[in-house]
C-alpha atoms as a PDB file:
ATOM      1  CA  UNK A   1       0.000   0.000   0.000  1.00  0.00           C
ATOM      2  CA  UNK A   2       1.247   3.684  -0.760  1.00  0.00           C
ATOM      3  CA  UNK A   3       0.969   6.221   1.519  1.00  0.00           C
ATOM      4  CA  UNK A   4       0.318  10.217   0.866  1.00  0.00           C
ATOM      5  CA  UNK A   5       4.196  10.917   0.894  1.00  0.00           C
ATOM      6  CA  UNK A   6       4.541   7.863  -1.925  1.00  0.00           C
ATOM      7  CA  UNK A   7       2.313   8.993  -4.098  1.00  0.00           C
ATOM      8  CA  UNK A   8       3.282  12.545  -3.961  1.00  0.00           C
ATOM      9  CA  UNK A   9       6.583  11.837  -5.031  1.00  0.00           C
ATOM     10  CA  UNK A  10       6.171   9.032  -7.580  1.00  0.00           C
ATOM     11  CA  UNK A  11       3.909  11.864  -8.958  1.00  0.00           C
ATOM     12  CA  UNK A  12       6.491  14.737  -9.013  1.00  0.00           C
ATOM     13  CA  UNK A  13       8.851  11.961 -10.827  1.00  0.00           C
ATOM     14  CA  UNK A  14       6.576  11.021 -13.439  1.00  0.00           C
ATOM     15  CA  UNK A  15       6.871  15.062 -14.179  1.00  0.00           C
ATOM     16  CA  UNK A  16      11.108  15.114 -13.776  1.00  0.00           C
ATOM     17  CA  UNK A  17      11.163  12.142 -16.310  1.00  0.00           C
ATOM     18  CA  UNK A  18       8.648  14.314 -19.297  1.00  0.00           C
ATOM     19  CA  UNK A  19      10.742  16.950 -18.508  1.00  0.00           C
ATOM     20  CA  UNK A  20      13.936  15.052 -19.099  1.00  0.00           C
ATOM     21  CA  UNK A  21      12.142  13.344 -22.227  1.00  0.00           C
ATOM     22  CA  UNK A  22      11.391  17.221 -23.788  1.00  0.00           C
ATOM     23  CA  UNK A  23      15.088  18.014 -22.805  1.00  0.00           C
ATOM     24  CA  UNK A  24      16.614  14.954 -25.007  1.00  0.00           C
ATOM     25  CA  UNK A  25      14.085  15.575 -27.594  1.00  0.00           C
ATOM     26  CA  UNK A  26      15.154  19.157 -27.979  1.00  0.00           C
ATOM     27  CA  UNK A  27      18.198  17.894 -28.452  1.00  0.00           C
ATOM     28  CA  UNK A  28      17.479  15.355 -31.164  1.00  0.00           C
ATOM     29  CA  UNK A  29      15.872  18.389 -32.885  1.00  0.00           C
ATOM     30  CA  UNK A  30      18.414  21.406 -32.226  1.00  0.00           C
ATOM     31  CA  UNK A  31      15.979  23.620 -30.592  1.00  0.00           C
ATOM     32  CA  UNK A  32      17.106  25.399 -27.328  1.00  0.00           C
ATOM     33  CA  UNK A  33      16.128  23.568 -24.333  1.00  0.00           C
ATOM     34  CA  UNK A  34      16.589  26.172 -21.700  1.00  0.00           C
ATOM     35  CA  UNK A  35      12.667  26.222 -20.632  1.00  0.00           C
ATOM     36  CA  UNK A  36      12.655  22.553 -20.548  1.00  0.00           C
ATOM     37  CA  UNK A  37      15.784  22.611 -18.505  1.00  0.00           C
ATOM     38  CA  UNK A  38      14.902  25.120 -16.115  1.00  0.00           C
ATOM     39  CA  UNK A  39      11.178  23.460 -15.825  1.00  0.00           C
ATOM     40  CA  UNK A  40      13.666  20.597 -14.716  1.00  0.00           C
ATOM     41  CA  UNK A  41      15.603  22.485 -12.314  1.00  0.00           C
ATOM     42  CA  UNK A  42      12.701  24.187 -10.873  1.00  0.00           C
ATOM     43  CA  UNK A  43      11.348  20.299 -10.693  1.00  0.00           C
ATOM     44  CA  UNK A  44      14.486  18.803  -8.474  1.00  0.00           C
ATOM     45  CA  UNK A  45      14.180  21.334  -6.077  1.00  0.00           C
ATOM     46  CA  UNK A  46      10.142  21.436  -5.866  1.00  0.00           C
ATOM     47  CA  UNK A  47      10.567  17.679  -5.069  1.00  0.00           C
ATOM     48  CA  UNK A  48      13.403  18.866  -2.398  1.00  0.00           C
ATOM     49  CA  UNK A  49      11.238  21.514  -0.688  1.00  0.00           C
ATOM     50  CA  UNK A  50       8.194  18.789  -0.858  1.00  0.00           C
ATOM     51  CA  UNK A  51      10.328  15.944   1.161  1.00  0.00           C
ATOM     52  CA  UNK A  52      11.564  18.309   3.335  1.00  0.00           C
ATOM     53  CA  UNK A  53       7.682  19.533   4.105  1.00  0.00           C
ATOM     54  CA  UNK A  54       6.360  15.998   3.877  1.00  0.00           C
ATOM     55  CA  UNK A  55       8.965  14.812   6.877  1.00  0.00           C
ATOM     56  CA  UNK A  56       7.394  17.844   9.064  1.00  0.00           C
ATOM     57  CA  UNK A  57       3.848  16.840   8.061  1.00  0.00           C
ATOM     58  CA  UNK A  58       4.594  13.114   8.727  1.00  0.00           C
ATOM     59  CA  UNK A  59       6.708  14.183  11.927  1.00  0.00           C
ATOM     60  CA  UNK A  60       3.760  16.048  13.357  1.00  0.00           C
ATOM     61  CA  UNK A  61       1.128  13.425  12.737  1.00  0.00           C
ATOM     62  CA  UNK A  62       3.382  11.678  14.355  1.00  0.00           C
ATOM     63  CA  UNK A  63       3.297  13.003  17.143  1.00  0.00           C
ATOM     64  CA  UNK A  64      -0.346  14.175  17.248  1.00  0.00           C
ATOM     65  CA  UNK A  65      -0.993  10.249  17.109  1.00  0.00           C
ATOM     66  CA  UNK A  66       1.578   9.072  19.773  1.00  0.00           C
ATOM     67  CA  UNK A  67      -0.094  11.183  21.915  1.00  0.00           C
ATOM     68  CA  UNK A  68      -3.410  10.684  21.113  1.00  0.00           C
ATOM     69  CA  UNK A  69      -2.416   6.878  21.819  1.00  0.00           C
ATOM     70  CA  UNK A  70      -0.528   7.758  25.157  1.00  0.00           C
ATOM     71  CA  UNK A  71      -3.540   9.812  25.903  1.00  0.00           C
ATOM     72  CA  UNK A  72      -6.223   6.778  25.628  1.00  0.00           C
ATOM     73  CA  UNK A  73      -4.027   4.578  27.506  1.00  0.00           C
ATOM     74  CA  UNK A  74      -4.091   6.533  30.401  1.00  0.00           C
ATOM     75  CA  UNK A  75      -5.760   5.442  34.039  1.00  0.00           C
ATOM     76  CA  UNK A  76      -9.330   6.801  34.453  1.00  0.00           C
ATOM     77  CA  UNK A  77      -8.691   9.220  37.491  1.00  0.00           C
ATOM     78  CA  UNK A  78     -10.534   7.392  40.745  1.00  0.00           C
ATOM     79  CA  UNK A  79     -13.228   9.270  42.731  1.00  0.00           C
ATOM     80  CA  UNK A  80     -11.919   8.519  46.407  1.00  0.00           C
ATOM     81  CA  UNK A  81     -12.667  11.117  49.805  1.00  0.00           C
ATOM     82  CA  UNK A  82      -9.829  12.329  49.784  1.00  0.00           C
ATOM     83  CA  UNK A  83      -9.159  15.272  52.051  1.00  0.00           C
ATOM     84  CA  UNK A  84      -7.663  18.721  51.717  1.00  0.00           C
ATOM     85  CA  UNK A  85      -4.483  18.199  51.742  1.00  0.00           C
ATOM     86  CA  UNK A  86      -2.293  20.899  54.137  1.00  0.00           C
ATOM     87  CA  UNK A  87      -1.765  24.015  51.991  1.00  0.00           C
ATOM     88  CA  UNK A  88       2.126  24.587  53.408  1.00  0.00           C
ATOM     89  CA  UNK A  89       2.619  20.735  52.922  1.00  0.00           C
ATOM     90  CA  UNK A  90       1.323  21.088  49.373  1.00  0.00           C
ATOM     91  CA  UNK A  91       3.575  23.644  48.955  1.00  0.00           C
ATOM     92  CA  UNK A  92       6.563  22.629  50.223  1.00  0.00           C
ATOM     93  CA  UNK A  93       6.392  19.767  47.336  1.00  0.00           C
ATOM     94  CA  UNK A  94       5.674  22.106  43.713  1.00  0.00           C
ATOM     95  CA  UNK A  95       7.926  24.841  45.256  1.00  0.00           C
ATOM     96  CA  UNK A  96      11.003  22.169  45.925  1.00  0.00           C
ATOM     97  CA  UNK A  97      10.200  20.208  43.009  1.00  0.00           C
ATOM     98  CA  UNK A  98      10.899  23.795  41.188  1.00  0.00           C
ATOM     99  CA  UNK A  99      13.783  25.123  43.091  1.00  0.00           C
ATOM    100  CA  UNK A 100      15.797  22.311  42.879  1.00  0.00           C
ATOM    101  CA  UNK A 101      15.632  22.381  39.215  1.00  0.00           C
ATOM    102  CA  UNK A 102      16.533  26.659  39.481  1.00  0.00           C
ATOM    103  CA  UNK A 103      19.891  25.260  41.763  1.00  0.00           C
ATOM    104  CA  UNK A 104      20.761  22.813  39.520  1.00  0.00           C
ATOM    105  CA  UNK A 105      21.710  25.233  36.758  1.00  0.00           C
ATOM    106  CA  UNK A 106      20.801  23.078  33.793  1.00  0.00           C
ATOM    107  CA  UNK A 107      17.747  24.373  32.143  1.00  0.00           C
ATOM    108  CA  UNK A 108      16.675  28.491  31.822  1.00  0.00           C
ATOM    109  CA  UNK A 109      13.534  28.773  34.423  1.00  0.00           C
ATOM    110  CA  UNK A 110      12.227  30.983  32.060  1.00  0.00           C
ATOM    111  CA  UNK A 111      11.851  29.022  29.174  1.00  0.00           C
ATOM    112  CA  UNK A 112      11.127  25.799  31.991  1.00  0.00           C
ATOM    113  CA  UNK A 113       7.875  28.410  33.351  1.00  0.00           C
ATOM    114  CA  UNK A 114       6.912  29.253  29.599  1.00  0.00           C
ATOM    115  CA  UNK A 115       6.813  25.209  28.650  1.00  0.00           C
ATOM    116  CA  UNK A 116       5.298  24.604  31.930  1.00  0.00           C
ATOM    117  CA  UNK A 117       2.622  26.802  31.353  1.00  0.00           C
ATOM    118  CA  UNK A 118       1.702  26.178  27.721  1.00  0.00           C
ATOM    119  CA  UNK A 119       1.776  22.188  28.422  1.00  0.00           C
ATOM    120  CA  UNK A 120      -0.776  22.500  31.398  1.00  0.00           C
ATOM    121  CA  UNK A 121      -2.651  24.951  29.578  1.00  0.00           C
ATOM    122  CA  UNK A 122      -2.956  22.012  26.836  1.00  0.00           C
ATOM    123  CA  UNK A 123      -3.708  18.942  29.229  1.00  0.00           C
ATOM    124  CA  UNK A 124      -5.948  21.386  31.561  1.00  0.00           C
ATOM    125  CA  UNK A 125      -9.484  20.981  29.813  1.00  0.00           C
ATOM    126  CA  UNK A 126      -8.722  17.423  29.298  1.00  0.00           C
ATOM    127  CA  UNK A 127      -8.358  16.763  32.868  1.00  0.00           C
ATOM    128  CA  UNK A 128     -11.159  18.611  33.597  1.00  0.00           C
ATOM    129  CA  UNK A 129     -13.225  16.278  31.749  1.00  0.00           C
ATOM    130  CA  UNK A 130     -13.033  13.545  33.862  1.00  0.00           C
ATOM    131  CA  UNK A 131     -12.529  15.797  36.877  1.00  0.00           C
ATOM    132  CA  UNK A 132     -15.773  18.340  37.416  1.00  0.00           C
ATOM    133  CA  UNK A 133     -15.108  20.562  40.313  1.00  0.00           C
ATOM    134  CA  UNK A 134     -12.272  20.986  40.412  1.00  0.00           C
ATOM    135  CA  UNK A 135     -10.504  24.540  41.246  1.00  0.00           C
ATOM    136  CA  UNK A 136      -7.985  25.865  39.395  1.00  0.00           C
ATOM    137  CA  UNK A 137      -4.945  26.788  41.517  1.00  0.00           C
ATOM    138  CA  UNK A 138      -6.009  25.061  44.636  1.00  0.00           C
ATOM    139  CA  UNK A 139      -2.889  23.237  45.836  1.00  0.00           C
ATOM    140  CA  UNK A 140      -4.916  21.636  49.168  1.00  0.00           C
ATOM    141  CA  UNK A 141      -7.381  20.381  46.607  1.00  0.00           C
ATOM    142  CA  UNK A 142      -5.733  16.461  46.242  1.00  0.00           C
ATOM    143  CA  UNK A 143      -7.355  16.312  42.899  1.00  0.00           C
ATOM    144  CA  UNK A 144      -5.976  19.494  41.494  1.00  0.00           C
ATOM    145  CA  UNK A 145      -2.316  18.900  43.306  1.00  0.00           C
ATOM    146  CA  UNK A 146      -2.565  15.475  40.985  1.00  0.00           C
ATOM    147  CA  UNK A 147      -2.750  17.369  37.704  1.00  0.00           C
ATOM    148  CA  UNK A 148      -0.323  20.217  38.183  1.00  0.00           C
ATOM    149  CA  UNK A 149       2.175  17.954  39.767  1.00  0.00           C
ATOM    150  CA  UNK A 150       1.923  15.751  36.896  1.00  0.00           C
ATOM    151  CA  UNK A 151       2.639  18.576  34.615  1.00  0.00           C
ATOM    152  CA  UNK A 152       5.070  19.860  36.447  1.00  0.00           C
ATOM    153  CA  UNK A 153       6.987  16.783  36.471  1.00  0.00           C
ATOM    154  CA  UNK A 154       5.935  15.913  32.753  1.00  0.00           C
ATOM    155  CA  UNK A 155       7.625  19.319  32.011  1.00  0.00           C
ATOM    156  CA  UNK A 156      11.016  18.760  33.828  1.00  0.00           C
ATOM    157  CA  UNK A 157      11.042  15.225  32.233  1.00  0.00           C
ATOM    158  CA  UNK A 158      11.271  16.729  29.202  1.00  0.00           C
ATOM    159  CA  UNK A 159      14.385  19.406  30.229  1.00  0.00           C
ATOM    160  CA  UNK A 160      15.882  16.307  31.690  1.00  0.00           C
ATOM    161  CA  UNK A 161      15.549  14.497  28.085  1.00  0.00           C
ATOM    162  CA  UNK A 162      16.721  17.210  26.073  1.00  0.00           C
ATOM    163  CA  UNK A 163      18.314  20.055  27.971  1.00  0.00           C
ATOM    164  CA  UNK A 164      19.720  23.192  26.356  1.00  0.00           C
ATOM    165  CA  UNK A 165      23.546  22.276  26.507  1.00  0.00           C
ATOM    166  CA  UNK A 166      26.457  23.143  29.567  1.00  0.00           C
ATOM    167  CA  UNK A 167      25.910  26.926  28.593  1.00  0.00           C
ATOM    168  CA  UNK A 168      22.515  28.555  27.944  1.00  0.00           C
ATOM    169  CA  UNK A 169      21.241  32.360  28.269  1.00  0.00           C
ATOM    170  CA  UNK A 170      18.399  32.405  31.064  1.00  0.00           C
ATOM    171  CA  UNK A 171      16.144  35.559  31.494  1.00  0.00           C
ATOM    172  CA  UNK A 172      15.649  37.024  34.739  1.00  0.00           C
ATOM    173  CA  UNK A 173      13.781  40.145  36.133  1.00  0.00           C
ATOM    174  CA  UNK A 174      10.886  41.919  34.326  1.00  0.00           C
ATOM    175  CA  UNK A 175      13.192  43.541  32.045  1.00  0.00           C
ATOM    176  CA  UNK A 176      14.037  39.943  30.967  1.00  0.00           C
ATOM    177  CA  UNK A 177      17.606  41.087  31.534  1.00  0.00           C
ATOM    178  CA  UNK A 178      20.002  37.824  29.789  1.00  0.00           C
ATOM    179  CA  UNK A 179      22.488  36.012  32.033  1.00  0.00           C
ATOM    180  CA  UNK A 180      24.678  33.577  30.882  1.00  0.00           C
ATOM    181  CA  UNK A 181      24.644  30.555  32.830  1.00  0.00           C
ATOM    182  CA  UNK A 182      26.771  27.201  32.912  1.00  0.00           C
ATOM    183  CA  UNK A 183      25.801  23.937  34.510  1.00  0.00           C
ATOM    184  CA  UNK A 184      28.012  22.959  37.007  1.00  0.00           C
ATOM    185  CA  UNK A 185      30.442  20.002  36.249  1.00  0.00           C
ATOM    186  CA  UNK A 186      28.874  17.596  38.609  1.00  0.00           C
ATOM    187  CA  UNK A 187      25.213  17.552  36.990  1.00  0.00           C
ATOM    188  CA  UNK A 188      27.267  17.322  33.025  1.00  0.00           C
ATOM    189  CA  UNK A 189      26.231  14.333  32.504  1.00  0.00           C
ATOM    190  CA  UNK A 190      22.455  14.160  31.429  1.00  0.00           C
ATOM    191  CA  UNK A 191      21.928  11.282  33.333  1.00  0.00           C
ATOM    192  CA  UNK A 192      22.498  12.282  36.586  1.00  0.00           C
ATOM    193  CA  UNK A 193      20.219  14.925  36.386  1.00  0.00           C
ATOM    194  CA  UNK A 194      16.688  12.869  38.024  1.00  0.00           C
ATOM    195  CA  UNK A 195      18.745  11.031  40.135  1.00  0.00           C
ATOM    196  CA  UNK A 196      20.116  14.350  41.918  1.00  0.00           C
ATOM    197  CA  UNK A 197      16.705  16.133  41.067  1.00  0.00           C
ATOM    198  CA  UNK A 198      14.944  13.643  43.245  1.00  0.00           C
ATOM    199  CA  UNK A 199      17.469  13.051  46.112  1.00  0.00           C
ATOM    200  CA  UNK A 200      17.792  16.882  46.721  1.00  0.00           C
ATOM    201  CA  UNK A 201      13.843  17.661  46.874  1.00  0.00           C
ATOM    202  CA  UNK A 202      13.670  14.303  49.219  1.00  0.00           C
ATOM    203  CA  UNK A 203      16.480  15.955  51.684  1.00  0.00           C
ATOM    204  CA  UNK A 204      14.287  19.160  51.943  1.00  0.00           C
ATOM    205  CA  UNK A 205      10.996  17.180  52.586  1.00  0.00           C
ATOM    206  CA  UNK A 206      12.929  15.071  55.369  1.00  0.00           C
ATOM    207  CA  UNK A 207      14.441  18.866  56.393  1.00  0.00           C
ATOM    208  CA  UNK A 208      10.976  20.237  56.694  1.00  0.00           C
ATOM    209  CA  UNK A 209       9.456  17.052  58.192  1.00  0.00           C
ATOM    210  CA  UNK A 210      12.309  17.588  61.149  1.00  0.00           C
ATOM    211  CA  UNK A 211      11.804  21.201  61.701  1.00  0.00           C
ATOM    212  CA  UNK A 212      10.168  22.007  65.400  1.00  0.00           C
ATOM    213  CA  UNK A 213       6.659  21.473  64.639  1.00  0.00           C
ATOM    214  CA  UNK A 214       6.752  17.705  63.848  1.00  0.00           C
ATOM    215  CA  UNK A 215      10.246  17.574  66.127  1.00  0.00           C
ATOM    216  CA  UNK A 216       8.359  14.706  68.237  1.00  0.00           C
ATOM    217  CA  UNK A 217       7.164  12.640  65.055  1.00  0.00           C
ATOM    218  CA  UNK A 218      10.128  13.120  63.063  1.00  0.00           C
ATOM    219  CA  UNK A 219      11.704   9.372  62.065  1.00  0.00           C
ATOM    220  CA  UNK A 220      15.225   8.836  64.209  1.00  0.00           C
ATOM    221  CA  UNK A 221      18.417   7.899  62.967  1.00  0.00           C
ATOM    222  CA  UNK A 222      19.307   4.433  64.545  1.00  0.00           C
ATOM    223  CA  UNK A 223      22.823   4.098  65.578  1.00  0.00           C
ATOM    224  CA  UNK A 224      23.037   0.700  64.112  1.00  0.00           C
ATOM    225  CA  UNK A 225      20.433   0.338  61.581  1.00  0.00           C
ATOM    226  CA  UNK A 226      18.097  -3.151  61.344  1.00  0.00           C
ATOM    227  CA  UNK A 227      15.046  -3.990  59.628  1.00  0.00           C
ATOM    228  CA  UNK A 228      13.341  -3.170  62.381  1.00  0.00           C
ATOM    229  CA  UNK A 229      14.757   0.278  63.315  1.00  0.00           C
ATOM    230  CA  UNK A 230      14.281   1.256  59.641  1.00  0.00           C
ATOM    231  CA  UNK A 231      10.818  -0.024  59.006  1.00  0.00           C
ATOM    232  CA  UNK A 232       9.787   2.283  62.186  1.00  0.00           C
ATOM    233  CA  UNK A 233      11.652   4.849  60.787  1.00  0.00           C
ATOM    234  CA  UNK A 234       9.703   4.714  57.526  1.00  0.00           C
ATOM    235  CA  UNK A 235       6.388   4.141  59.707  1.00  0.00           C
ATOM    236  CA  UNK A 236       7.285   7.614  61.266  1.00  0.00           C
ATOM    237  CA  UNK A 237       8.461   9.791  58.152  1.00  0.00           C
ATOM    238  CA  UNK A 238       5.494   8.055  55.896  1.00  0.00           C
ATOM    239  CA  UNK A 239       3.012   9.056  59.216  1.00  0.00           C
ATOM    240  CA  UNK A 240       3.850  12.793  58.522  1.00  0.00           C
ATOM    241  CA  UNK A 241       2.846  12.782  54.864  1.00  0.00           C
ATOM    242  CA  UNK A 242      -0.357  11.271  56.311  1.00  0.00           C
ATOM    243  CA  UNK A 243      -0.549  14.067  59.261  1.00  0.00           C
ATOM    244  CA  UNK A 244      -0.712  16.361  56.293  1.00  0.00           C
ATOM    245  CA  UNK A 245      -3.351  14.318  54.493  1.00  0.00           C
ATOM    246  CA  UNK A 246      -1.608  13.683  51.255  1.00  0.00           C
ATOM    247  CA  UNK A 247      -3.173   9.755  51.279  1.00  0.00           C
ATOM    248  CA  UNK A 248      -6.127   8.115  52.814  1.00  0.00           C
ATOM    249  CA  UNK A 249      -3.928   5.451  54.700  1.00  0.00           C
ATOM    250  CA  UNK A 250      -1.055   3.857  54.294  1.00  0.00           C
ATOM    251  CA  UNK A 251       0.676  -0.183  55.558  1.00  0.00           C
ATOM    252  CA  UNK A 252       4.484  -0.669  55.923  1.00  0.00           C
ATOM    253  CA  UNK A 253       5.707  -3.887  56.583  1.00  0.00           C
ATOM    254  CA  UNK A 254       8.725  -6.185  56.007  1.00  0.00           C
ATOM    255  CA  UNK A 255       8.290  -9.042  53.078  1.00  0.00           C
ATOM    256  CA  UNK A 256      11.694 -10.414  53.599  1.00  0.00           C
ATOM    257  CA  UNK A 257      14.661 -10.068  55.539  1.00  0.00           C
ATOM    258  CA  UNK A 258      15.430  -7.691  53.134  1.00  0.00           C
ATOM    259  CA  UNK A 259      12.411  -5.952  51.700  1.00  0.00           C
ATOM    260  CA  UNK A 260      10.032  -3.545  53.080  1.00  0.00           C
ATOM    261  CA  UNK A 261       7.081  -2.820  51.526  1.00  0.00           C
ATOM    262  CA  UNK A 262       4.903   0.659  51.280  1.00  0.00           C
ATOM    263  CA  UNK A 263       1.571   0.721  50.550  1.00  0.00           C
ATOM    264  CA  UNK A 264       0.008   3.907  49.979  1.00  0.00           C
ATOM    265  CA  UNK A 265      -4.000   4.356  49.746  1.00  0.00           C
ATOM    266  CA  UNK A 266      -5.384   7.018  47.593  1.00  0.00           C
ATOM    267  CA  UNK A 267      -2.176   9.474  47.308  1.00  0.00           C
ATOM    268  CA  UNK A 268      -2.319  12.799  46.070  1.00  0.00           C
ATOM    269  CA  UNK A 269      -0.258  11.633  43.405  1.00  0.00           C
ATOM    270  CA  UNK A 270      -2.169   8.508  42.080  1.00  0.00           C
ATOM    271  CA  UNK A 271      -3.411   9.176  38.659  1.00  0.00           C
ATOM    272  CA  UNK A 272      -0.234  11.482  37.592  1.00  0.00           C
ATOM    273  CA  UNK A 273       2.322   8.559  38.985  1.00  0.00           C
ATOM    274  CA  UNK A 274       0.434   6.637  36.376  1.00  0.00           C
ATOM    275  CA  UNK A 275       0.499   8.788  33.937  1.00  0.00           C
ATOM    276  CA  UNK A 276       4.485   9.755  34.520  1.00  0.00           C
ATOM    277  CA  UNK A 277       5.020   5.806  34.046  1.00  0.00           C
ATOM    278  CA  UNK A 278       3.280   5.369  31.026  1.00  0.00           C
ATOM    279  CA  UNK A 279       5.628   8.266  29.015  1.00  0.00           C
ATOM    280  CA  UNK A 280       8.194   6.763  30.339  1.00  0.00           C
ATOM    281  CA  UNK A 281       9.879   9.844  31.900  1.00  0.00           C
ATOM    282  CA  UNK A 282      13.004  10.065  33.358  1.00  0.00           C
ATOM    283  CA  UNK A 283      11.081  11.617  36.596  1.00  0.00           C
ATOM    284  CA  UNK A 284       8.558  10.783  38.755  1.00  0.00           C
ATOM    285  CA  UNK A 285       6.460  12.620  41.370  1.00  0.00           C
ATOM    286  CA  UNK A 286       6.879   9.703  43.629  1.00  0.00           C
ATOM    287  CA  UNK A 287       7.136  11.839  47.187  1.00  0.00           C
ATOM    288  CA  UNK A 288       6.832   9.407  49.729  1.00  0.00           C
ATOM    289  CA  UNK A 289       9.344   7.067  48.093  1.00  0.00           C
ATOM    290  CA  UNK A 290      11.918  10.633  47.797  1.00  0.00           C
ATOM    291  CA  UNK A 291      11.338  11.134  51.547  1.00  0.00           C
ATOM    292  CA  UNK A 292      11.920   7.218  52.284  1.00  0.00           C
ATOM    293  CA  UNK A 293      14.867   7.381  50.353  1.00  0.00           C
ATOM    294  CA  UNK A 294      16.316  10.597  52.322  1.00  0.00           C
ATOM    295  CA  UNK A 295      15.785   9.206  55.428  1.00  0.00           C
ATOM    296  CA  UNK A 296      17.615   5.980  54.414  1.00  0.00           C
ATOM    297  CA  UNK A 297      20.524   7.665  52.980  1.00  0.00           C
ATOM    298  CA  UNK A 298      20.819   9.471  56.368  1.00  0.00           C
ATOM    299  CA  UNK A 299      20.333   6.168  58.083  1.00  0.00           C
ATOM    300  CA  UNK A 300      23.921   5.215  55.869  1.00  0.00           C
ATOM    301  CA  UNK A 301      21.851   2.793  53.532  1.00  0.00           C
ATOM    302  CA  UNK A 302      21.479   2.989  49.984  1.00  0.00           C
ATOM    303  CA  UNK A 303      18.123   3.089  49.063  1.00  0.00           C
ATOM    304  CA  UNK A 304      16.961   1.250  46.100  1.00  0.00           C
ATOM    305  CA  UNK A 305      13.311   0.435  45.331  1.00  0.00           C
ATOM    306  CA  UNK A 306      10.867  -0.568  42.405  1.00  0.00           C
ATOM    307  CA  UNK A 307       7.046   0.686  42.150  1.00  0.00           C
ATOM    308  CA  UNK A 308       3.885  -0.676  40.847  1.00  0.00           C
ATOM    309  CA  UNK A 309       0.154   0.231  41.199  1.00  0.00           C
ATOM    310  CA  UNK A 310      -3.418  -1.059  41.556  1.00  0.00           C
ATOM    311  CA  UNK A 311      -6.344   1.323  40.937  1.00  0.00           C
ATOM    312  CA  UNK A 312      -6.476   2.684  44.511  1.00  0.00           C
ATOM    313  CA  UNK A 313      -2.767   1.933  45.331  1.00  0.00           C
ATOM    314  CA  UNK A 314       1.107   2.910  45.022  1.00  0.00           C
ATOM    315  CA  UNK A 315       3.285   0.375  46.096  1.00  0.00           C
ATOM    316  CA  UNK A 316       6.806   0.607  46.762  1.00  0.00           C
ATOM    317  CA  UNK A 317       9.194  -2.142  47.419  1.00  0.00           C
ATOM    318  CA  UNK A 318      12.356  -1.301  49.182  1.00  0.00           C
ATOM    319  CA  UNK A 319      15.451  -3.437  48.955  1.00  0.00           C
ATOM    320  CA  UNK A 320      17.469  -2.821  52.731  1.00  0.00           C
ATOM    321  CA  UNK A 321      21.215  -3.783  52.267  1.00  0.00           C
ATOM    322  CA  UNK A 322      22.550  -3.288  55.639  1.00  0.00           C
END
């Protein structure tokens, strides 16, 4: 079968070959050729300018259909009574999740804001669809903290992906005043980017979780870390995400000597997690598991965990090597 783009240019050389046919005939005859030859001219590059457009076209529709697809594919968004999560809480995660990425030097915020904007502008009515009620800019709201989280974190993904180079020009101020700015030589490598993205905004969760007004919940540091010690540790920090209603309810408990399980009920990040997973982004709004993580790092154990989901559930499995 032939598609649009074969058929366009099997037609545009069925012209270049009359066109060379009039040029030998010409010849054959003696008469000047130089219409003929500039008809064929103007022909080679007509069928240059048309591949070139043709790969846009086919590029976009591309596109339009992968994420129509990805789109489809998503989870329906479940109706659970959730409450209002704490405002300051709330906070703490978009504004970290943002500032980290401004200290890490390796995208301009400006252009990061402008992409930010325009791609929840574009996933906003879509949302909204599924999700009546809801009020736009209302960070306690668990159902609005879902969507702009996700497309907060869809938007860094994307930075992460592609970023601008080790030197970019980043506007600041309202004059938009340019400042050149240069990633530092630790985060060079684009790889490292979520990894440090998501231990840094997991340090100031843990940080805020520890200040005075949770100083009697915060989780301890064991001297000598266990399973034990660590699974009430995780009980503790995973309890103060709760305090601030971010999930219904949550279970922690030990499946092996070496695994500890997290089960999270209806988190204010349930649908976007999803969502995240399914485009495959380098980043995920996974909260809990960056504040589990901080508070095993301190604990002098490296952290490493895998995640999967039922329709009311994240679940995170954490491998302890003590």
């Amino acid at each position: 079968k032939m598609g649009l783009r074969g058929l366009h240019v099997l037609i545009l050389l069925i012209y270049f070959m009359l066109c060379e046919a009039f040029v030998h005939v010409d010849n054959l005859t003696g008469r000047s050729n130089g219409g003929h030859t500039n008809k064929l001219t103007y022909g080679w590059k007509a069928l240059e300018n048309s591949q070139h457009r043709l790969k846009a076209q086919e590029e976009d529709y591309f596109s339009w259909l992968s994420q129509k697809i990805e789109r489809k594919s998503r989870p329906k968004a479940i109706k659970l009574p959730r409450l209002r999560i704490d405002r300051d809480f709330a906070v703490l995660l978009m504004r970290s999740s943002y500032a980290v990425a401004d200290e890490m030097d390796f995208i301009p915020m400006d252009e990061f804001q402008k992409q930010f904007f325009l791609y929840r502008a574009d996933e906003y009515e879509l949302y909204l669809e599924e999700n009546r009620g809801v009020t736009q800019g209302d960070l306690a709201d668990p159902v609005y903290f879902d969507f702009i989280s996700f497309a907060q974190y869809a938007t860094l993904s994307r930075f992460m992906k592609n970023p601008p180079g080790q030197v970019f020009v980043e506007k600041r101020g309202a004059e938009g005043e340019d400042f050149v700015i240069q990633r530092p030589q630790e985060y060079a490598d684009n790889k490292v980017l979520p990894i440090v993205h998501a231990q840094l905004v997991g340090d100031r969760m843990l940080e805020y979780l520890s200040t005075e007004k949770y100083e009697k919940l915060a989780p301890k540091v064991p001297e000598k870390p266990s399973v034990e010690t660590l699974l009430s540790g995780i009980v503790q920090a995973v309890g103060l995400m709760k305090l601030n209603s971010f999930m219904l309810d949550f279970q922690v408990k030990p499946v092996s000597p070496k695994e500890i399980e997290v089960r999270l009920q209806g988190p204010a990040s349930l649908w976007s997690q999803q969502v995240l997973r399914g485009q495959q982004t380098v980043l995920t709004n996974d909260f809990e598991a960056k504040l589990i993580c901080a508070y095993l790092r301190k604990c002098g154990v490296k952290p490493v965990y895998r995640t999967s989901f039922t329709k009311t559930e994240v679940v995170h499995s954490f491998s302890i090597n003590i």
